[in-house]
C-alpha atoms as a PDB file:
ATOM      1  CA  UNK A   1     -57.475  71.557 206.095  1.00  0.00           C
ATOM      2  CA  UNK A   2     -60.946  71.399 207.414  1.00  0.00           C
ATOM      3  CA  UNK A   3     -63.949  72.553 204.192  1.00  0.00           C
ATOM      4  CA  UNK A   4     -64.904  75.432 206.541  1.00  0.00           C
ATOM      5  CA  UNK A   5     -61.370  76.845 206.045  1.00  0.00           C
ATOM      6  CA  UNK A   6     -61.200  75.938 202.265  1.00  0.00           C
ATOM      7  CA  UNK A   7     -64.400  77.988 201.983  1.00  0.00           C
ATOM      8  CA  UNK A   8     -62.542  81.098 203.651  1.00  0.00           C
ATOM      9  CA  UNK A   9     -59.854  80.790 201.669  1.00  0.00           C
ATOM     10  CA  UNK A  10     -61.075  83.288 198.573  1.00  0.00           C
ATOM     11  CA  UNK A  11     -60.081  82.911 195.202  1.00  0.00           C
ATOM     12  CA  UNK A  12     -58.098  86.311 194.280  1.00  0.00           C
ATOM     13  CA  UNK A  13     -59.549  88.699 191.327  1.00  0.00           C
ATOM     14  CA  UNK A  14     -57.145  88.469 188.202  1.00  0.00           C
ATOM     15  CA  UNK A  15     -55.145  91.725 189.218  1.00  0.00           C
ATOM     16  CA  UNK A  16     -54.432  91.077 185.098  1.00  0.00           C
ATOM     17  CA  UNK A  17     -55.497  94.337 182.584  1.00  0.00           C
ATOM     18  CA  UNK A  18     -56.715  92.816 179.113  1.00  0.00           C
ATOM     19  CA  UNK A  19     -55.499  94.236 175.629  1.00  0.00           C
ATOM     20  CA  UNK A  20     -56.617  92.861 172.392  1.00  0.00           C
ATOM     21  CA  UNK A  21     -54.326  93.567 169.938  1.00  0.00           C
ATOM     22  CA  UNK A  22     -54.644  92.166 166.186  1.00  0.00           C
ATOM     23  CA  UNK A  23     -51.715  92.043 164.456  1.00  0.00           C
ATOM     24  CA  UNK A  24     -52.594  93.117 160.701  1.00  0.00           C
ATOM     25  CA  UNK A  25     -50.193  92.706 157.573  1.00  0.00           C
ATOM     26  CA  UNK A  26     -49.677  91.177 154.043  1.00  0.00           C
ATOM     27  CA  UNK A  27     -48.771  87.572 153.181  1.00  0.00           C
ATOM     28  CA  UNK A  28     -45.062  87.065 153.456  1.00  0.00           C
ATOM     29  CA  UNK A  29     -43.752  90.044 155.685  1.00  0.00           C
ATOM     30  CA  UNK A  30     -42.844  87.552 158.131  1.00  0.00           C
ATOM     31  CA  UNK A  31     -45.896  86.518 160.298  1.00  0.00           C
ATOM     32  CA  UNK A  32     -48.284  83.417 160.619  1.00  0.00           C
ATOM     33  CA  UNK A  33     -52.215  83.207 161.344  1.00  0.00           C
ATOM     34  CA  UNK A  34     -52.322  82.479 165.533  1.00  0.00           C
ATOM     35  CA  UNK A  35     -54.503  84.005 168.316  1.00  0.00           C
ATOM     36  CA  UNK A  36     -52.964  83.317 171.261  1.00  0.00           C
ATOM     37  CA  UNK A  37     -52.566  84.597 174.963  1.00  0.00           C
ATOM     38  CA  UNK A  38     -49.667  86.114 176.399  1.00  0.00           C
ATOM     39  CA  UNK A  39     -49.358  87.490 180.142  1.00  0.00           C
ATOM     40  CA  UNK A  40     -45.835  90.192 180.452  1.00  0.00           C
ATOM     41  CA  UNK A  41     -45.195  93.579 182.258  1.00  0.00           C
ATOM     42  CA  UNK A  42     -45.469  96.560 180.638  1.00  0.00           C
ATOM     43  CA  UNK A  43     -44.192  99.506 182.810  1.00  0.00           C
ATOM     44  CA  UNK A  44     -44.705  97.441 186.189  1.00  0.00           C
ATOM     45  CA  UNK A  45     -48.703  96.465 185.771  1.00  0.00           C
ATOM     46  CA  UNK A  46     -49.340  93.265 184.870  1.00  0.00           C
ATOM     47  CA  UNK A  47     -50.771  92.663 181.531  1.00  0.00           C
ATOM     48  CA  UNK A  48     -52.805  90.118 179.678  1.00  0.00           C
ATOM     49  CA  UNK A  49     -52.515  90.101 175.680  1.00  0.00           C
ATOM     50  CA  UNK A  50     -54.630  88.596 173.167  1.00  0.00           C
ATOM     51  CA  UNK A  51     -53.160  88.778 169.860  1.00  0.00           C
ATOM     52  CA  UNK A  52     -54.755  87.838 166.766  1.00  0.00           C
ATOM     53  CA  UNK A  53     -52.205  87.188 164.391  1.00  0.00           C
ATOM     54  CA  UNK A  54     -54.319  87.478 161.164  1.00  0.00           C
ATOM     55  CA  UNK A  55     -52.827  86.380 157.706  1.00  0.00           C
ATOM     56  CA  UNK A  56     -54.588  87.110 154.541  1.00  0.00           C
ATOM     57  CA  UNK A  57     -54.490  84.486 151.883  1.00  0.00           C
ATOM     58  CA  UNK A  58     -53.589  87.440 149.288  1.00  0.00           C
ATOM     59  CA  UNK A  59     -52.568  91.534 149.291  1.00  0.00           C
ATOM     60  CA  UNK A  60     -56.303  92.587 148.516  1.00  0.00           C
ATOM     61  CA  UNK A  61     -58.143  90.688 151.370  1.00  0.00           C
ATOM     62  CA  UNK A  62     -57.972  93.688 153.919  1.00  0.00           C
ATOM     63  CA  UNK A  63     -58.750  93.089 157.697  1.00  0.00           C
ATOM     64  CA  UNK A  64     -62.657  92.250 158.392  1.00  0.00           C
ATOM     65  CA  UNK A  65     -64.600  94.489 160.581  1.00  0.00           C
ATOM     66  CA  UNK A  66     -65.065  92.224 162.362  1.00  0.00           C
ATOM     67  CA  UNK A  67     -61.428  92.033 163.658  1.00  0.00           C
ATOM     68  CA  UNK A  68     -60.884  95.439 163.695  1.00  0.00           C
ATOM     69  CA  UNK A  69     -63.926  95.659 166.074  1.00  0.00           C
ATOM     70  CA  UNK A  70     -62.628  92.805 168.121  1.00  0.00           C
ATOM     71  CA  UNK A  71     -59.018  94.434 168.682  1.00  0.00           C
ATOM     72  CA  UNK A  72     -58.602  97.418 170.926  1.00  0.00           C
ATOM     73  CA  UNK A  73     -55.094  98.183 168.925  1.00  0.00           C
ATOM     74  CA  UNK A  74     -53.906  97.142 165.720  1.00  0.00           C
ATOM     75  CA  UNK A  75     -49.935  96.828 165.014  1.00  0.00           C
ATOM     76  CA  UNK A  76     -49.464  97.055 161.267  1.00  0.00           C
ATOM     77  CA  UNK A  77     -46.529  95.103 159.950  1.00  0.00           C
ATOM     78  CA  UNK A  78     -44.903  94.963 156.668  1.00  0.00           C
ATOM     79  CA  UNK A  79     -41.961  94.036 155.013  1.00  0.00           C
ATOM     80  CA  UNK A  80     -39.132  96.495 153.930  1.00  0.00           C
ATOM     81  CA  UNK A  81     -38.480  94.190 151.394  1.00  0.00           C
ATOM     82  CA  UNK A  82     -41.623  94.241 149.880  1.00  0.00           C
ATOM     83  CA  UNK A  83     -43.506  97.305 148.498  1.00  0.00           C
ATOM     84  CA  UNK A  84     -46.725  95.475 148.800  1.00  0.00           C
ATOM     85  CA  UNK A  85     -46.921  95.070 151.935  1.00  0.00           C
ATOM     86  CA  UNK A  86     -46.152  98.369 152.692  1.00  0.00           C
ATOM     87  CA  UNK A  87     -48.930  99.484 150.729  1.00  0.00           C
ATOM     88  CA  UNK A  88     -51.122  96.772 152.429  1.00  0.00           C
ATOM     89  CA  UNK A  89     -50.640  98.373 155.479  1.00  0.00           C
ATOM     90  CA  UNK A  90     -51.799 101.881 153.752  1.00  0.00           C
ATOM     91  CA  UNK A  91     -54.700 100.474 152.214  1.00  0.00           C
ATOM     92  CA  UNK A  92     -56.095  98.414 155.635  1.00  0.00           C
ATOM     93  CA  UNK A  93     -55.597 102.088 157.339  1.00  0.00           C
ATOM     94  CA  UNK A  94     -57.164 103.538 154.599  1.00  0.00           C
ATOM     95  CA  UNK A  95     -60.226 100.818 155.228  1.00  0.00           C
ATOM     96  CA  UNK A  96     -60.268 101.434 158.695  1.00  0.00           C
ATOM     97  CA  UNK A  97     -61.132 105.167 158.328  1.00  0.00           C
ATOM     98  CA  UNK A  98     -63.184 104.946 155.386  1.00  0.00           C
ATOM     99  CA  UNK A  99     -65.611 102.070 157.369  1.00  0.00           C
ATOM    100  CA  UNK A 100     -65.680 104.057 160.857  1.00  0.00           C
ATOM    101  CA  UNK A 101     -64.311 107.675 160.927  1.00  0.00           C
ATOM    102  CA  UNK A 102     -64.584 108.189 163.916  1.00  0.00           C
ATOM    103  CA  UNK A 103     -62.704 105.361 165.050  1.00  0.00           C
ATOM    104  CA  UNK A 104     -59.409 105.986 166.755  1.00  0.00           C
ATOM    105  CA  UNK A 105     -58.134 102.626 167.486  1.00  0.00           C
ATOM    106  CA  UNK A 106     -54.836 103.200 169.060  1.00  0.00           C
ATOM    107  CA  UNK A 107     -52.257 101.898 165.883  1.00  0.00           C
ATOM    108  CA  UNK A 108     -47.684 101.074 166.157  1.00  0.00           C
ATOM    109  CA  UNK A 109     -46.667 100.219 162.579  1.00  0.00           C
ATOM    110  CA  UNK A 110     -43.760  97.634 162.457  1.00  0.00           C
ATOM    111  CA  UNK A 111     -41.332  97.248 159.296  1.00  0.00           C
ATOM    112  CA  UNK A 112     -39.930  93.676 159.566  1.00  0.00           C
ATOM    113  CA  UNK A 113     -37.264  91.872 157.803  1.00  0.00           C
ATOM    114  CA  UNK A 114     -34.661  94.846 158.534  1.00  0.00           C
ATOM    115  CA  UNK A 115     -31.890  92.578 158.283  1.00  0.00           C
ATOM    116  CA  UNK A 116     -32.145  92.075 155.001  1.00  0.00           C
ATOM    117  CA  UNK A 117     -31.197  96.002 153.843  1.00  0.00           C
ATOM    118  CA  UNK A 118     -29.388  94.395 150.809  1.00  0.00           C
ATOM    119  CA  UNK A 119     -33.330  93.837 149.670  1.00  0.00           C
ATOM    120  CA  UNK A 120     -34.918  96.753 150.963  1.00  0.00           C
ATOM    121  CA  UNK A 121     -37.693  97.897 148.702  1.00  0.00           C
ATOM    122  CA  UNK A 122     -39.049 100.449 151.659  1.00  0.00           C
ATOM    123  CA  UNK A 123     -36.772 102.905 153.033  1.00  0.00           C
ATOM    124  CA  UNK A 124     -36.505 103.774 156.721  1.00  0.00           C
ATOM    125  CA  UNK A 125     -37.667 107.176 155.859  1.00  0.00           C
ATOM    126  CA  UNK A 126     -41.200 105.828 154.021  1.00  0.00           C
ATOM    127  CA  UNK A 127     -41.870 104.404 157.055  1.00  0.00           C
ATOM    128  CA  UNK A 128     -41.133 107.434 159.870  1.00  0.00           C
ATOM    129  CA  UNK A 129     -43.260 109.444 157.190  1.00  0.00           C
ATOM    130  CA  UNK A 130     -46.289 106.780 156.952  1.00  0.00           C
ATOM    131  CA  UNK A 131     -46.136 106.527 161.003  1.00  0.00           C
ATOM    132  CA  UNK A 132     -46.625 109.733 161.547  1.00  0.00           C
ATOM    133  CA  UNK A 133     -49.225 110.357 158.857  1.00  0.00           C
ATOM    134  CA  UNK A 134     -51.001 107.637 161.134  1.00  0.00           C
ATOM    135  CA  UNK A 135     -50.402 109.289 164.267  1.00  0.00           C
ATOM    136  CA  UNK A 136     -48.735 106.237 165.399  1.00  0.00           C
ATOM    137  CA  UNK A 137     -45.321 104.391 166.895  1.00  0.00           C
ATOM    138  CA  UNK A 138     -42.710 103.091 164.648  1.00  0.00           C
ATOM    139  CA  UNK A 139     -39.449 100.903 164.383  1.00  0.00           C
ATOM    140  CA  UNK A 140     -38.162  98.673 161.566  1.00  0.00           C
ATOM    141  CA  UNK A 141     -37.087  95.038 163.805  1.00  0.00           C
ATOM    142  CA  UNK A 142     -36.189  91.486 162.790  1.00  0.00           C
ATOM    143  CA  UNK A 143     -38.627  89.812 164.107  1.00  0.00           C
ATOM    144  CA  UNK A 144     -36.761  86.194 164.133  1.00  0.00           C
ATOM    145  CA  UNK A 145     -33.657  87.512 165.963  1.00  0.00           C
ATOM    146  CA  UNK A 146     -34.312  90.910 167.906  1.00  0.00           C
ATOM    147  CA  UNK A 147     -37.485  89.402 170.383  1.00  0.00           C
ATOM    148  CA  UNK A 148     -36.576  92.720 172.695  1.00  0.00           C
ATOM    149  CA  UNK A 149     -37.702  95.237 169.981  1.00  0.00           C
ATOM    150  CA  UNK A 150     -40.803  93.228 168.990  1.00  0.00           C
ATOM    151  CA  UNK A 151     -42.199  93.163 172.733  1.00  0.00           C
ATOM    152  CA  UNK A 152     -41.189  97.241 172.632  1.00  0.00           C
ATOM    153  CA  UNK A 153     -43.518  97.534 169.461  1.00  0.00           C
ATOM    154  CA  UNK A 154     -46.399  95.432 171.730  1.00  0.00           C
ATOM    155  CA  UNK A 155     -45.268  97.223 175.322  1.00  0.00           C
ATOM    156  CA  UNK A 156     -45.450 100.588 173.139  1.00  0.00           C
ATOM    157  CA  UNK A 157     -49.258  99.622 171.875  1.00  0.00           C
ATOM    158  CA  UNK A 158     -50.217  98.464 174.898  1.00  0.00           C
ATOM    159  CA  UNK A 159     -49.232 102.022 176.711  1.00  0.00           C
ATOM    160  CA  UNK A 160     -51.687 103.855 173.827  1.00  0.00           C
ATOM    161  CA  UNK A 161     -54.402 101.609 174.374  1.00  0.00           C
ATOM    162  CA  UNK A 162     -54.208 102.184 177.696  1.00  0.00           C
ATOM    163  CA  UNK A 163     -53.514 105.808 177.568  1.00  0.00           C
ATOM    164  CA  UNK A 164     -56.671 105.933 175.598  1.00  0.00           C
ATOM    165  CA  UNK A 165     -58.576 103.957 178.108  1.00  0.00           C
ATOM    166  CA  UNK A 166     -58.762 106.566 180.126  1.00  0.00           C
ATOM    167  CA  UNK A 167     -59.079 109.312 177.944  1.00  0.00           C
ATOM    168  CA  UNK A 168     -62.311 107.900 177.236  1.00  0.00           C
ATOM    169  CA  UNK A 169     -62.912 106.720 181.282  1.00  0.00           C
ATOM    170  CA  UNK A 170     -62.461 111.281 181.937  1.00  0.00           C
ATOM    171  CA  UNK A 171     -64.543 112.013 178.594  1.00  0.00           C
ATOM    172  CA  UNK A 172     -67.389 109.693 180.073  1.00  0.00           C
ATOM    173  CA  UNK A 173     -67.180 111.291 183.522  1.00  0.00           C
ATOM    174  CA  UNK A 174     -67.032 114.781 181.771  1.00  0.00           C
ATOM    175  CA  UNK A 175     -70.316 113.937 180.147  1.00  0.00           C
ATOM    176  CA  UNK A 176     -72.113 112.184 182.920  1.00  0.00           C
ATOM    177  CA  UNK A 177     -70.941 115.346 185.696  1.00  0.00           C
ATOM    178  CA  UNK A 178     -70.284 117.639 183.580  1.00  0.00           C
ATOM    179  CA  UNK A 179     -66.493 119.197 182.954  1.00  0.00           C
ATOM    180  CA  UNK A 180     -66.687 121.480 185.964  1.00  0.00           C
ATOM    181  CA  UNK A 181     -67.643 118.494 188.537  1.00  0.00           C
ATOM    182  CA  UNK A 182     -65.869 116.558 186.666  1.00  0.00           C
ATOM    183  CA  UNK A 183     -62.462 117.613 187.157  1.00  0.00           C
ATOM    184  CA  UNK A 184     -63.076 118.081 190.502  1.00  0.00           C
ATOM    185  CA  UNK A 185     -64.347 114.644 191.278  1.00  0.00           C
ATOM    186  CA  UNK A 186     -61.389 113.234 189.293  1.00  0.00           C
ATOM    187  CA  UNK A 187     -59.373 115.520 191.887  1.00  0.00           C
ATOM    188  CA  UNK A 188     -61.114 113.318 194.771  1.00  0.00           C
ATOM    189  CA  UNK A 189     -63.477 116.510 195.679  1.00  0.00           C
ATOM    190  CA  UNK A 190     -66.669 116.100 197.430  1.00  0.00           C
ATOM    191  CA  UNK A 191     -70.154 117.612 195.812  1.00  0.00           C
ATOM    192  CA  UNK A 192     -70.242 119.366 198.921  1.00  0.00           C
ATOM    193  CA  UNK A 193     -66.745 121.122 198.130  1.00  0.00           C
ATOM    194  CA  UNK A 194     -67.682 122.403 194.263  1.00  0.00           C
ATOM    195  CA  UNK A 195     -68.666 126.184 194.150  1.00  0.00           C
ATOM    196  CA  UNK A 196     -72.072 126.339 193.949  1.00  0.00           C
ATOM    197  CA  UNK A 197     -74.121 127.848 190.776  1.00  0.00           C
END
């Protein structure tokens, strides 16, 4: 191959959509401290994940901003055999609000360990309640046997981060056009073909 024709040969763009996702929980529910890269399909569109796997050294060092400003969703994970974590979960929610109210991170909450019912400290029912107090997803998994349900709990927080992509791609273009133009722009409407004021 001659260099003019390895100079027409263009690198393609990363097709690749990028979702941050930290993965927030208590010591013990059955995670490890990682960040790590992880390219899957979610729904047919290819999808790039960074997941910070964070791991506090004990139950009352919550998340740092600094993470939860990094991630564009959080999954919340905790043990069903383990109260504390539960309530770690709570509490880091509870943080999150309290440092930025406004913030509506897109959240899946993930009770882990469900093969172990003969130790369950956290009923299924705790868990559907805290979910949808958070306005979020929720499934109880074992994470070391039942991969399929884990990458659901990641697919599902991917589709919220993205849904809320482009709530906030319309609210933009609603403020910069206004609603009326808006819509009708986001219709694929000319200027020319809004009513005129």
């Amino acid at each position: 191959m001659t260099s003019n024709a390895i100079r027409g040969i263009r690198r393609k763009k990363s097709s690749l959509c990028e979702v941050k996702v930290a993965v927030i929980g208590a010591p013990g529910v059955g995670k490890s401290e990682n960040r790590y890269k992880h390219e899957v399909l979610v729904d047919g569109e290819p999808i790039l994940f960074e997941i910070l796997d964070s791991c506090p050294k004990t139950e009352n060092e919550l998340p740092t901003m600094e993470t939860l400003q990094w991630a564009d969703g959080l999954l919340l994970v905790y043990s069903i055999t383990d109260r504390g974590s539960f309530n770690f979960v709570r509490r880091a929610k509870e943080a999150l609000a309290v440092a930025d109210p406004e913030a509506a991170i897109p959240l899946a909450m993930v009770g882990n360990k469900a093969d172990m019912v003969h130790l369950r400290q956290v009923s299924a029912e705790e868990g559907e309640i805290l979910a949808k107090d958070f306005e979020c997803w929720f499934s109880e998994v074992t994470a070391a046997e039942q991969v399929v349900q884990v990458a659901e709990a990641f697919h599902e927080l991917c589709r919220e981060v993205l849904a809320a992509r482009r709530r906030n791609k319309q609210s933009l273009l609603d403020r910069m056009l206004g609603s009326k133009a808006a819509r009708a722009y986001s219709r694929g409407k000319s200027d020319s073909a809004l009513p005129k004021d």
